[in-house]
N, C-alpha and C. Protein backbone atom coordinates (compact mmCIF):
# COMPACT_ATOMS: atom_id res chain seq x y z
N UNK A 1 157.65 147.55 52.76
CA UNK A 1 156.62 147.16 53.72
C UNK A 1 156.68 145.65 54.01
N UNK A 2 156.10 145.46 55.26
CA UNK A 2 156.05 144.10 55.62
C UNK A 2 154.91 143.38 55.24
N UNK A 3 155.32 141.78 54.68
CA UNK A 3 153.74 141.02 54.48
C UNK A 3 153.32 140.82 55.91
N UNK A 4 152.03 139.99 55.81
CA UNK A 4 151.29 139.63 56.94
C UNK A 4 152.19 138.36 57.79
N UNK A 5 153.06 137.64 56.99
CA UNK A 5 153.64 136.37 57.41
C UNK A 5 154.58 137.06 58.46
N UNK A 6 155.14 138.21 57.88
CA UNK A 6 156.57 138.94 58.18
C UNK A 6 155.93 139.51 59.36
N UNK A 7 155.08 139.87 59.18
CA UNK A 7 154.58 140.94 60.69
C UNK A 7 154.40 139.47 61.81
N UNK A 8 153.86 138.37 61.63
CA UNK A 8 152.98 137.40 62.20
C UNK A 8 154.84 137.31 63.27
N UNK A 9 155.70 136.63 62.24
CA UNK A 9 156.82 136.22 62.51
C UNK A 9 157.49 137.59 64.08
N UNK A 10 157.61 138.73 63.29
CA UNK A 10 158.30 139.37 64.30
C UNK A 10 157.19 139.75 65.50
N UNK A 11 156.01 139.32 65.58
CA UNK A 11 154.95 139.42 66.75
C UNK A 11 155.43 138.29 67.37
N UNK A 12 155.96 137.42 66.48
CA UNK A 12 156.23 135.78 67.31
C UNK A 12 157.82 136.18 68.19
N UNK A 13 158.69 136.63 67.93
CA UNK A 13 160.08 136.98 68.27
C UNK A 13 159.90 137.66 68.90
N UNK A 14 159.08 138.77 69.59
CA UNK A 14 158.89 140.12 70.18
C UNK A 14 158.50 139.55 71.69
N UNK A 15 157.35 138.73 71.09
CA UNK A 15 156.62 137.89 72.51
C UNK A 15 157.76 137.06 72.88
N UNK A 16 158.73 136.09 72.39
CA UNK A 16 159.85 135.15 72.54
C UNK A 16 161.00 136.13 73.48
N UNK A 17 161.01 137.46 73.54
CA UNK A 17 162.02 137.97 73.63
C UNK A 17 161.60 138.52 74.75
N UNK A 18 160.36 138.90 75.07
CA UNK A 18 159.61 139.47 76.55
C UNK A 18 159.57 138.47 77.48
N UNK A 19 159.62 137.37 76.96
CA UNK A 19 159.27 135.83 77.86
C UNK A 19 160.57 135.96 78.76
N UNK A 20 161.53 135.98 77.48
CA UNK A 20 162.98 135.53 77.82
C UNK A 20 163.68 136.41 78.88
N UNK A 21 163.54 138.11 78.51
CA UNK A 21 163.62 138.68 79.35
C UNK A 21 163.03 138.77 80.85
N UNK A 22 161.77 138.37 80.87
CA UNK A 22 161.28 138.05 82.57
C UNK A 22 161.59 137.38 83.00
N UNK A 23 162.00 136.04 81.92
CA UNK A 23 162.67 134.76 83.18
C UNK A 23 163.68 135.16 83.97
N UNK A 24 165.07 135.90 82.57
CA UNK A 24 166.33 135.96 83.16
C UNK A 24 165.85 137.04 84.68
N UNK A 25 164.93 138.19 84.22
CA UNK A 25 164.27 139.21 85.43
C UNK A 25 164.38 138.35 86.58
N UNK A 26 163.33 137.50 87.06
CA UNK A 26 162.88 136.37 87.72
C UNK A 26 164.00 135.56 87.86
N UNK A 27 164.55 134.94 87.67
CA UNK A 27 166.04 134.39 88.44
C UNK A 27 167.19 135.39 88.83
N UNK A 28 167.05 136.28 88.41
CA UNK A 28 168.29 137.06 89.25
C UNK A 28 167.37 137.65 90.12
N UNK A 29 166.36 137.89 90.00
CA UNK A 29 165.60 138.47 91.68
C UNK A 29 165.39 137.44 92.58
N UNK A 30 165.82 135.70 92.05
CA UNK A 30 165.46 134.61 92.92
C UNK A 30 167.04 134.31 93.60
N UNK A 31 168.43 134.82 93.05
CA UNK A 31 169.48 134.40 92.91
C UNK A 31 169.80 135.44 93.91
N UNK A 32 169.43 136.84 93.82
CA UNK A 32 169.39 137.68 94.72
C UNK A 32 168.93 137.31 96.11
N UNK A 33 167.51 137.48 96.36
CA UNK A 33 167.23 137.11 97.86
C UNK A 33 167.56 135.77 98.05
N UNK A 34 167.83 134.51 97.85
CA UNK A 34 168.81 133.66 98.29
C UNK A 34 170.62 133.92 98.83
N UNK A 35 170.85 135.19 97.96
CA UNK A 35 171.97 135.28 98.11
C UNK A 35 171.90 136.41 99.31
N UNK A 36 171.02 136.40 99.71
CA UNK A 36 170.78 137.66 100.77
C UNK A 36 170.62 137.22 101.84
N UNK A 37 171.82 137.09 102.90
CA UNK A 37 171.70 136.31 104.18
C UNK A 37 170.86 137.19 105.11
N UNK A 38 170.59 137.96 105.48
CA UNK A 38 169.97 138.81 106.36
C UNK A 38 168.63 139.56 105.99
N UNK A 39 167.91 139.71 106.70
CA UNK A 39 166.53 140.02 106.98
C UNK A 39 166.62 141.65 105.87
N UNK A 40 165.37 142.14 105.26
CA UNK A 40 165.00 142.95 104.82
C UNK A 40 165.17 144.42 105.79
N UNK A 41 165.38 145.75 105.05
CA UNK A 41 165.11 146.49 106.34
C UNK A 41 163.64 146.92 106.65
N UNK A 42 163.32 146.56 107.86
CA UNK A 42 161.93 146.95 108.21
C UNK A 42 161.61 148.50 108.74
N UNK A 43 160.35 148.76 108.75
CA UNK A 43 159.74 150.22 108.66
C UNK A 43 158.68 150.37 108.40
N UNK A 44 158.31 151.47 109.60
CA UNK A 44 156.76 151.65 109.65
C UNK A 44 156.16 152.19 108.12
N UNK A 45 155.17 151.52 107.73
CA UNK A 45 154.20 152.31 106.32
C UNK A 45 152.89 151.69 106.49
N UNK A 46 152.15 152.64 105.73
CA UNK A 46 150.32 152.23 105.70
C UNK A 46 150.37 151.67 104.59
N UNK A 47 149.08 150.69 104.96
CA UNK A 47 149.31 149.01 104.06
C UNK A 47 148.09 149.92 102.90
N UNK A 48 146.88 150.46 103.30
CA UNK A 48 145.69 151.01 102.45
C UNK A 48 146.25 151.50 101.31
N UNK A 49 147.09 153.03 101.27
CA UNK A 49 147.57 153.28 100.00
C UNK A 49 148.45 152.42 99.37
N UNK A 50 149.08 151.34 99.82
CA UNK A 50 149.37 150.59 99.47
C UNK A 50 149.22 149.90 98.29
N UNK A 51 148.38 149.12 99.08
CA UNK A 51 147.02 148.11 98.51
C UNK A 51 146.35 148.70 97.22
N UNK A 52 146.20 149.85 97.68
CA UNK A 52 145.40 151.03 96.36
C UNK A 52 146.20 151.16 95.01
N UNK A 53 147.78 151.03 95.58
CA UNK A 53 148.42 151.37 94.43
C UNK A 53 149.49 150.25 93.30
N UNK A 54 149.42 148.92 94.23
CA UNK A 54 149.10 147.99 93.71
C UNK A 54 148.48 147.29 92.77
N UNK A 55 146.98 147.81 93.06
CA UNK A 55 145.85 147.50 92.38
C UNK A 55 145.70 148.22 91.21
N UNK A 56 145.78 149.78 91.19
CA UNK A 56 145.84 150.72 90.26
C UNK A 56 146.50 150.24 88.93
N UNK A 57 147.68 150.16 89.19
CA UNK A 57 148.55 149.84 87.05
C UNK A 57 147.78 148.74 86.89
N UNK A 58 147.33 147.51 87.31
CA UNK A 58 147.02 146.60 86.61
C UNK A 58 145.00 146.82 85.98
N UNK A 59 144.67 147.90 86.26
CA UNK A 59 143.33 148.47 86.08
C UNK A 59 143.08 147.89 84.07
N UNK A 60 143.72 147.96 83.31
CA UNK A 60 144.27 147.47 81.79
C UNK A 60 143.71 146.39 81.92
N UNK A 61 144.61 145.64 82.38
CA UNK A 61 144.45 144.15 82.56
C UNK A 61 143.20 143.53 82.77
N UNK A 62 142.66 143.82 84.49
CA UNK A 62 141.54 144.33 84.67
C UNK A 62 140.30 144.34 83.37
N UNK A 63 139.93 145.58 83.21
CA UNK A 63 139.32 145.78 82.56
C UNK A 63 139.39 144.59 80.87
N UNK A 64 140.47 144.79 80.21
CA UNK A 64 140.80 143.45 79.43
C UNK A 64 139.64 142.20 79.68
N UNK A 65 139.68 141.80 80.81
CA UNK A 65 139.06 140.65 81.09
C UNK A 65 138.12 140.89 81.94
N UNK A 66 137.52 142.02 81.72
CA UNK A 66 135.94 142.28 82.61
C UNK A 66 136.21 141.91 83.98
N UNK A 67 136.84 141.74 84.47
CA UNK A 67 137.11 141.45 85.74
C UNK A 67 136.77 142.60 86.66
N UNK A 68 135.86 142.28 87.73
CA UNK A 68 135.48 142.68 89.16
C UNK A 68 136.21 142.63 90.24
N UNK A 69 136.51 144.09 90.47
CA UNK A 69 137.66 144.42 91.36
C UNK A 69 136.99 145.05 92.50
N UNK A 70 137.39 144.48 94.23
CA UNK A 70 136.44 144.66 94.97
C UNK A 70 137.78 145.21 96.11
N UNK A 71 138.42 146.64 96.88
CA UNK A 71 139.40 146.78 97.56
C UNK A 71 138.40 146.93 98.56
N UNK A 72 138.30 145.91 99.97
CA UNK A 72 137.63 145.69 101.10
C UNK A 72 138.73 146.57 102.52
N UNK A 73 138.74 147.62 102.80
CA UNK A 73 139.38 147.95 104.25
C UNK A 73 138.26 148.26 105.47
N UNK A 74 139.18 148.33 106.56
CA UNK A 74 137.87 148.93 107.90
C UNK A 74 137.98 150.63 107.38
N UNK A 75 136.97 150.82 107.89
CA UNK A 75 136.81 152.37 108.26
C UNK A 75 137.50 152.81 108.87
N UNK A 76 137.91 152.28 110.24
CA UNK A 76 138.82 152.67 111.27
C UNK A 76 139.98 153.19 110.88
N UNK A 77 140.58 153.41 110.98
CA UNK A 77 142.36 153.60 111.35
C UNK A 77 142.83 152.43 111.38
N UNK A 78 143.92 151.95 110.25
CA UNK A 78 144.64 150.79 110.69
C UNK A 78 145.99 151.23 111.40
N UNK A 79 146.56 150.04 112.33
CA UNK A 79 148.12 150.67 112.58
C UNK A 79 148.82 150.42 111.44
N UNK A 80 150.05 151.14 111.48
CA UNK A 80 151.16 151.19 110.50
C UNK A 80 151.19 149.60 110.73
N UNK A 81 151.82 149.10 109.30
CA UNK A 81 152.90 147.28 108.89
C UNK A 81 154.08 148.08 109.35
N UNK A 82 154.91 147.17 110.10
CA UNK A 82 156.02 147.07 110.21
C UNK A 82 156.46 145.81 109.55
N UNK A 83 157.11 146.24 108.38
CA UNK A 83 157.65 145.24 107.18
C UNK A 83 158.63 146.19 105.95
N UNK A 84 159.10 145.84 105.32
CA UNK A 84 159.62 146.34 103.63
C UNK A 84 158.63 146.66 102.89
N UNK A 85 158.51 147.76 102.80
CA UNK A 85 157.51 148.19 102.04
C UNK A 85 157.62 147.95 99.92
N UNK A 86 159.07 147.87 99.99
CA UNK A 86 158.82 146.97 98.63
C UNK A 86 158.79 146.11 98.68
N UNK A 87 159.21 145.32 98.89
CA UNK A 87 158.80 143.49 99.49
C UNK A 87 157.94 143.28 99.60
N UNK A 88 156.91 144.03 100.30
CA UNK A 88 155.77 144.08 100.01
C UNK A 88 154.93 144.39 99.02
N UNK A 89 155.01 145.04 98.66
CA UNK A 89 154.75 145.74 96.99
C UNK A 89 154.80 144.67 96.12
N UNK A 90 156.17 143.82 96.14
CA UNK A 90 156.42 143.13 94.79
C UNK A 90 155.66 141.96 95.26
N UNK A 91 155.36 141.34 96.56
CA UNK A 91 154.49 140.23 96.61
C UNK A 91 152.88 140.38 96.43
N UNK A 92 152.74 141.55 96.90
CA UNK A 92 151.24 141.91 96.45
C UNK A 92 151.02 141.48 94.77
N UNK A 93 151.98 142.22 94.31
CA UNK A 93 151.84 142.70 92.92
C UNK A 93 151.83 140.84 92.19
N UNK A 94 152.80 140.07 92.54
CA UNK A 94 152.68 138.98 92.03
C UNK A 94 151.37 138.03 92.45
N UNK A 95 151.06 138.32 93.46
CA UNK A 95 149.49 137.54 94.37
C UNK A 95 148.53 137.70 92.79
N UNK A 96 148.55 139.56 92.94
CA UNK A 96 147.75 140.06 91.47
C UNK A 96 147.54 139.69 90.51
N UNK A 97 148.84 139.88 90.00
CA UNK A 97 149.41 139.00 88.87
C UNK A 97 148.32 137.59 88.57
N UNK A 98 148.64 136.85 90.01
CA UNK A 98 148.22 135.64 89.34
C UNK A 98 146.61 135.53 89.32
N UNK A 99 146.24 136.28 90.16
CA UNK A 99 144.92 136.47 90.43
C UNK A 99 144.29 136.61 89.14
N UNK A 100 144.68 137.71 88.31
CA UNK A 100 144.37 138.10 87.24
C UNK A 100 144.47 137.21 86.04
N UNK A 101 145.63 136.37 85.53
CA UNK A 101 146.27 135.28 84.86
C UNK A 101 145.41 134.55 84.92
N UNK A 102 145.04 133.91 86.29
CA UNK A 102 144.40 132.08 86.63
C UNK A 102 142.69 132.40 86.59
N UNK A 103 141.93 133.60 86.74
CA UNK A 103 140.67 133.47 86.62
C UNK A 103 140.23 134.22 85.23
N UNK A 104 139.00 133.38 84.93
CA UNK A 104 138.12 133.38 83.90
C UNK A 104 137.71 134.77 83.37
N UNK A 105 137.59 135.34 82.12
CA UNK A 105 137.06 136.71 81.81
C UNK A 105 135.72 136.59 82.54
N UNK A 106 135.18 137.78 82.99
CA UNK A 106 134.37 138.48 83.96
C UNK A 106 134.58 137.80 85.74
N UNK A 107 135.68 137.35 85.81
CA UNK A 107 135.59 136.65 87.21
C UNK A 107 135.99 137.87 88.31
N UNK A 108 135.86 137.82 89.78
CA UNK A 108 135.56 138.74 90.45
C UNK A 108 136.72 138.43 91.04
N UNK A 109 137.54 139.38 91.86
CA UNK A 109 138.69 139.65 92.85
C UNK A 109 138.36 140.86 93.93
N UNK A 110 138.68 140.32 95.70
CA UNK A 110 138.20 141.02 96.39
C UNK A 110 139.91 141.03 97.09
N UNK A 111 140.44 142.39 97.20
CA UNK A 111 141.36 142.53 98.15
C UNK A 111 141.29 143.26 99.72
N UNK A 112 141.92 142.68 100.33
CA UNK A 112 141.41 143.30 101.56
C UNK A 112 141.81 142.98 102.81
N UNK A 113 142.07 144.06 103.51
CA UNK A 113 142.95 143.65 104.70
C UNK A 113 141.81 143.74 106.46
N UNK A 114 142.53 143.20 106.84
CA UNK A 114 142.10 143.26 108.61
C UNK A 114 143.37 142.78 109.58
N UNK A 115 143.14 143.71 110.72
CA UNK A 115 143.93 143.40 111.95
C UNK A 115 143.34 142.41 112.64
N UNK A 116 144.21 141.25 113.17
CA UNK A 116 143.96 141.32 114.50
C UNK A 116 145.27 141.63 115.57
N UNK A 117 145.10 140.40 116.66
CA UNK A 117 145.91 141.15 117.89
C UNK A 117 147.35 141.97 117.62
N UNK A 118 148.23 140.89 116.49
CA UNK A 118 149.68 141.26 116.28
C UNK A 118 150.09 141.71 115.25
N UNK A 119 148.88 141.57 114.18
CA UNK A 119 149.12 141.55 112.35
C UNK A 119 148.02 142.22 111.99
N UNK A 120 148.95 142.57 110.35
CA UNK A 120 147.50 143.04 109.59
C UNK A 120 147.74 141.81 108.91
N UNK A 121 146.49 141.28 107.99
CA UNK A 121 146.35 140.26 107.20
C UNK A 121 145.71 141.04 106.07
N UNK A 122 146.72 141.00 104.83
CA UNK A 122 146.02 141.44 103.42
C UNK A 122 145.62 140.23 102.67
N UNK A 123 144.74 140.20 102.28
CA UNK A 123 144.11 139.13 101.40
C UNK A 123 143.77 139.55 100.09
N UNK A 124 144.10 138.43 99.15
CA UNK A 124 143.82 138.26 97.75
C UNK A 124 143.18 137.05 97.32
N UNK A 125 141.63 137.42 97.17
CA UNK A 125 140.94 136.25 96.58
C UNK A 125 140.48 136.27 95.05
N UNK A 126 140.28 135.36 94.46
CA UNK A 126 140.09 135.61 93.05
C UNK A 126 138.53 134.28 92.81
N UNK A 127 138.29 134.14 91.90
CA UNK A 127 136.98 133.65 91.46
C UNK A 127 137.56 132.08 90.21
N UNK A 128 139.14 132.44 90.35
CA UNK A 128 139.78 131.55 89.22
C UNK A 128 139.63 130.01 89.14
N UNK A 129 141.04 129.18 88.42
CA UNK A 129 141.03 128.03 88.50
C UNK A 129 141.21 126.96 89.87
N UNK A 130 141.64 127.91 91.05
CA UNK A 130 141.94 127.39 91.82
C UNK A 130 143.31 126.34 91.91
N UNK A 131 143.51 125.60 92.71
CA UNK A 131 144.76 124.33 92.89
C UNK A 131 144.64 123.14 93.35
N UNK A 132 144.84 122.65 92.56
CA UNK A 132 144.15 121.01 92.84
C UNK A 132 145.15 120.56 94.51
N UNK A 133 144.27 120.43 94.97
CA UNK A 133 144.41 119.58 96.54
C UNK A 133 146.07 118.81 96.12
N UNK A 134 146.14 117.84 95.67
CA UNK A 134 147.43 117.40 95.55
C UNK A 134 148.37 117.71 95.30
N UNK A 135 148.34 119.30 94.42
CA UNK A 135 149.39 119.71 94.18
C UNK A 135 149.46 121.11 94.91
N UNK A 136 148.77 121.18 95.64
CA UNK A 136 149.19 122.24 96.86
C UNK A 136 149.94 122.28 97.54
N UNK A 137 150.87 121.49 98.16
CA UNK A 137 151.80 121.51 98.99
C UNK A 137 152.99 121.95 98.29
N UNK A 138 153.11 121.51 97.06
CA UNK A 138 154.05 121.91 96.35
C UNK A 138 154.48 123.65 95.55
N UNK A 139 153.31 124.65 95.88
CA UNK A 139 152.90 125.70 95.23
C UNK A 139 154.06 126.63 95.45
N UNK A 140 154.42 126.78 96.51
CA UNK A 140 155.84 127.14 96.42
C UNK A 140 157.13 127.20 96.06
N UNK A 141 157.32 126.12 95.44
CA UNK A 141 158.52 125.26 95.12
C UNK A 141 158.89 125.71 94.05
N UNK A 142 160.17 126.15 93.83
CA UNK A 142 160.96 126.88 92.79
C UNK A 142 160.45 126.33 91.29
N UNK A 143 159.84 126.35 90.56
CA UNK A 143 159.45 126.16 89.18
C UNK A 143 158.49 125.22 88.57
N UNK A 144 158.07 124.94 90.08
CA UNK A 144 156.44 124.20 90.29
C UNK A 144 154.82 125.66 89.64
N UNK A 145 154.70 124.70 88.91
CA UNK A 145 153.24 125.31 88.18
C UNK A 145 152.32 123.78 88.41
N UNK A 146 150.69 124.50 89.05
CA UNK A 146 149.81 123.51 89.27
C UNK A 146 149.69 122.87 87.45
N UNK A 147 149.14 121.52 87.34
CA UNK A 147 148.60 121.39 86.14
C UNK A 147 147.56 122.25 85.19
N UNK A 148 146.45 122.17 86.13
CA UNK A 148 145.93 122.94 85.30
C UNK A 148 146.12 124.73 85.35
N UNK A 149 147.14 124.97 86.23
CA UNK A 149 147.66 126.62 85.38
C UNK A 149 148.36 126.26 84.32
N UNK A 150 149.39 125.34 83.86
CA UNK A 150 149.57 124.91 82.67
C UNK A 150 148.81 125.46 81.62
N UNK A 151 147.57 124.30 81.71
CA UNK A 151 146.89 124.40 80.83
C UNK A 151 146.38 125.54 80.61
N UNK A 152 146.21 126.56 80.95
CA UNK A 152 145.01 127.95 80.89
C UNK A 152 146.10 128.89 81.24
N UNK A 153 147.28 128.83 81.55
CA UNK A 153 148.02 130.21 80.99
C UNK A 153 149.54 129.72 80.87
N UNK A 154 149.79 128.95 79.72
CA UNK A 154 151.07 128.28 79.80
C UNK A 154 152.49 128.87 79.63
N UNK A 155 152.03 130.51 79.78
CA UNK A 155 153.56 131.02 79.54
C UNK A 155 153.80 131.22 81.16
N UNK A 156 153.63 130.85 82.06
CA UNK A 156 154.49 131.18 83.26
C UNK A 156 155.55 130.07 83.74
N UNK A 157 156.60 131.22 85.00
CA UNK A 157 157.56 130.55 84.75
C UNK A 157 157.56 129.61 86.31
N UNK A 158 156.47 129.66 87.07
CA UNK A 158 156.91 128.81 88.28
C UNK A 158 157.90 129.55 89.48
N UNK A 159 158.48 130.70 89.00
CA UNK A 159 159.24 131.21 89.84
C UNK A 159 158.36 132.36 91.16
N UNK A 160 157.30 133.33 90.27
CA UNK A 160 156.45 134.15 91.21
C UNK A 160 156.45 133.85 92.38
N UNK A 161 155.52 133.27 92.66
CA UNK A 161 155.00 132.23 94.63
C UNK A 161 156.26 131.68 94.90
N UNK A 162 157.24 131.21 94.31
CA UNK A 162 158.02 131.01 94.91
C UNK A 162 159.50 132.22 95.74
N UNK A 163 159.51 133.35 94.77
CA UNK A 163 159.74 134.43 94.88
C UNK A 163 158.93 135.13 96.26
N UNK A 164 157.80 135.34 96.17
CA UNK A 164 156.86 136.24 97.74
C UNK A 164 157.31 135.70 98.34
N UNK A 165 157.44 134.07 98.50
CA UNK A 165 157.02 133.08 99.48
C UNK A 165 158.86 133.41 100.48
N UNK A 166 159.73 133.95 99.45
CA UNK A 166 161.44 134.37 100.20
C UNK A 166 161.50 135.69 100.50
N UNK A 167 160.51 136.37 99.93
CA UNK A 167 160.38 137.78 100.31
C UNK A 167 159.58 138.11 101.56
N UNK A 168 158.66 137.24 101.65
CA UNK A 168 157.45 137.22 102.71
C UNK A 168 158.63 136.73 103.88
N UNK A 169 159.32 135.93 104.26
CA UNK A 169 160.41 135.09 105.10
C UNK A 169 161.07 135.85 105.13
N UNK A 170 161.48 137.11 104.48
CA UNK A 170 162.90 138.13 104.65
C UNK A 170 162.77 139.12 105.58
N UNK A 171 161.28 139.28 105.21
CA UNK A 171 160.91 140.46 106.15
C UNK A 171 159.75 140.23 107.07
N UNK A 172 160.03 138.87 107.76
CA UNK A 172 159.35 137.99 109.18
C UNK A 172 157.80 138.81 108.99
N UNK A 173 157.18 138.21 107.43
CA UNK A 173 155.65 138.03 107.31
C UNK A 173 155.80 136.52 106.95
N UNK A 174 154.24 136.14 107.10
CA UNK A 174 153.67 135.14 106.37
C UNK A 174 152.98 135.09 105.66
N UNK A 175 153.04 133.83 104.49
CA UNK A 175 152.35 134.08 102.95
C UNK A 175 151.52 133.03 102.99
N UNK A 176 150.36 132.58 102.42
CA UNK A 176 149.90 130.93 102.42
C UNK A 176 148.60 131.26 101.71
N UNK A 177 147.69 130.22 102.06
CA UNK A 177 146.56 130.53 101.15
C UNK A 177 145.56 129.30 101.01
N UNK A 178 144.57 129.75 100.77
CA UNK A 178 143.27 128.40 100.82
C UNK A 178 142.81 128.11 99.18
N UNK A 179 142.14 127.13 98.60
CA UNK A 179 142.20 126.81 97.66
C UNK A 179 141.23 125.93 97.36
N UNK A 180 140.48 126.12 95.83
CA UNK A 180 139.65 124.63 95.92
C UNK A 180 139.30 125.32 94.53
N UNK A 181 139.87 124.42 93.51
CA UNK A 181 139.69 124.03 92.24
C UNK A 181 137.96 124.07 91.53
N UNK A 182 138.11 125.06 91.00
CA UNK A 182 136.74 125.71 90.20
C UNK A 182 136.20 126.63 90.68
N UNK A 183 136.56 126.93 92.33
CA UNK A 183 136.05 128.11 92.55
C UNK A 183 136.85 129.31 93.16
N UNK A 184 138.06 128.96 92.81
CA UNK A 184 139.24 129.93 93.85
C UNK A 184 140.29 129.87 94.30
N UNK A 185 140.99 130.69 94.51
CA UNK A 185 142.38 130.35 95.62
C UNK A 185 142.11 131.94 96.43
N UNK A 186 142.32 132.09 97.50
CA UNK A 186 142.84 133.06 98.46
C UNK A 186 144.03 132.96 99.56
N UNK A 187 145.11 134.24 98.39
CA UNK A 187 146.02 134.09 99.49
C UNK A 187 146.27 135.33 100.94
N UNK A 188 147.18 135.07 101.24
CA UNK A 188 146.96 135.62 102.77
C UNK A 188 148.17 136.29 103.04
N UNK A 189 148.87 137.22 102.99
CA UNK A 189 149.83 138.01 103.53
C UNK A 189 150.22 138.32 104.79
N UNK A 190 150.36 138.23 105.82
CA UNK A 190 150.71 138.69 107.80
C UNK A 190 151.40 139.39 107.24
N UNK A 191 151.26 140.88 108.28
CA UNK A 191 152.40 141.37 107.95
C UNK A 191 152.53 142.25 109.86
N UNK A 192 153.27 142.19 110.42
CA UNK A 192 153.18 142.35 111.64
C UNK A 192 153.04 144.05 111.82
N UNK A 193 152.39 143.98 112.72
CA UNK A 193 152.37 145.98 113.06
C UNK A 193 153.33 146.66 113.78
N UNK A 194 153.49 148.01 114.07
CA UNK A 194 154.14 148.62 114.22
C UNK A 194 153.91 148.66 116.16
């Protein structure tokens, strides 16, 4: 049997080895769409179940941190996204990701889309640390982490946002987002219609 030191140790190597594995994950999916001269293939899909199923696996997590999960659509009928529907997927999923990561146990997240004339716009707002004004411009940038995400979740690798932000450009959406330190970030997905 193992002592407590021995267990402590291979909990420490286990986590060392999951890290290690997402980075290498995360640069060959960054090494990839760089190395990918041409546009994503596009195709009509509904953004709602989408959105729904996105949201769904990370329900764990979620719950973990009391977090308030709010999926906002119209009633109406939306038109089909004309976009990559995994491309989409994996930028949602990282928006999530951080959504979940950067805000406070019991903090609230509202997702939610609307049309207007040419686009749907999915949105991801969170209740978190937000991004300090100065280092916003930079949020994109290959292995740029704000300071204080540092501080309050220091295992990330800087690659995520920068990742959507080539995926969102592959398949002619736009990614961006509003921000203000203590009470939030919301980002913003375009994704053009069908």
């Amino acid at each position: 049997p193992l002592t407590g030191r021995q267990k402590k140790m291979i909990a420490k190597l286990q986590l060392s080895t999951e890290t290690m594995i997402e980075l290498v994950g995360q640069l060959l999916d960054v090494v990839r769409i760089e190395a990918y001269e041409t546009a994503l293939n596009l195709y009509p899909f509904s953004v709602v179940p989408l959105l729904r199923g996105v949201v769904a696996p990370k329900s764990t997590l979620l719950e973990e941190k009391k977090m308030r999960v709010t999926i906002d659509t119209p009633t109406s009928e939306l038109p089909l996204a004309y976009a990559n529907k995994d491309a989409t997927t994996t930028i949602l999923s990282i928006l999530l990701d951080n959504a979940i990561a950067y805000t406070p146990t019991k903090g609230q997240m509202t997702v939610s889309v609307v049309r207007n004339l040419v686009n749907l716009i999915v949105s991801i707002a969170d209740t978190g640390i937000g991004i300090l004004a100065e280092e916003q411009r930079h949020i994109f940038s290959q292995f740029f982490r704000g300071s204080n995400a540092i501080t309050s979740h220091p295992n990330g690798t800087g690659l995520g946002l920068f990742y959507a932000k080539k995926l969102a450009e592959k398949q002619q959406s736009s990614l961006w987002f509003r921000s203000k330190v203590g009470e939030g970030t919301t980002f913003f997905l375009s994704l053009p219609i069908q």
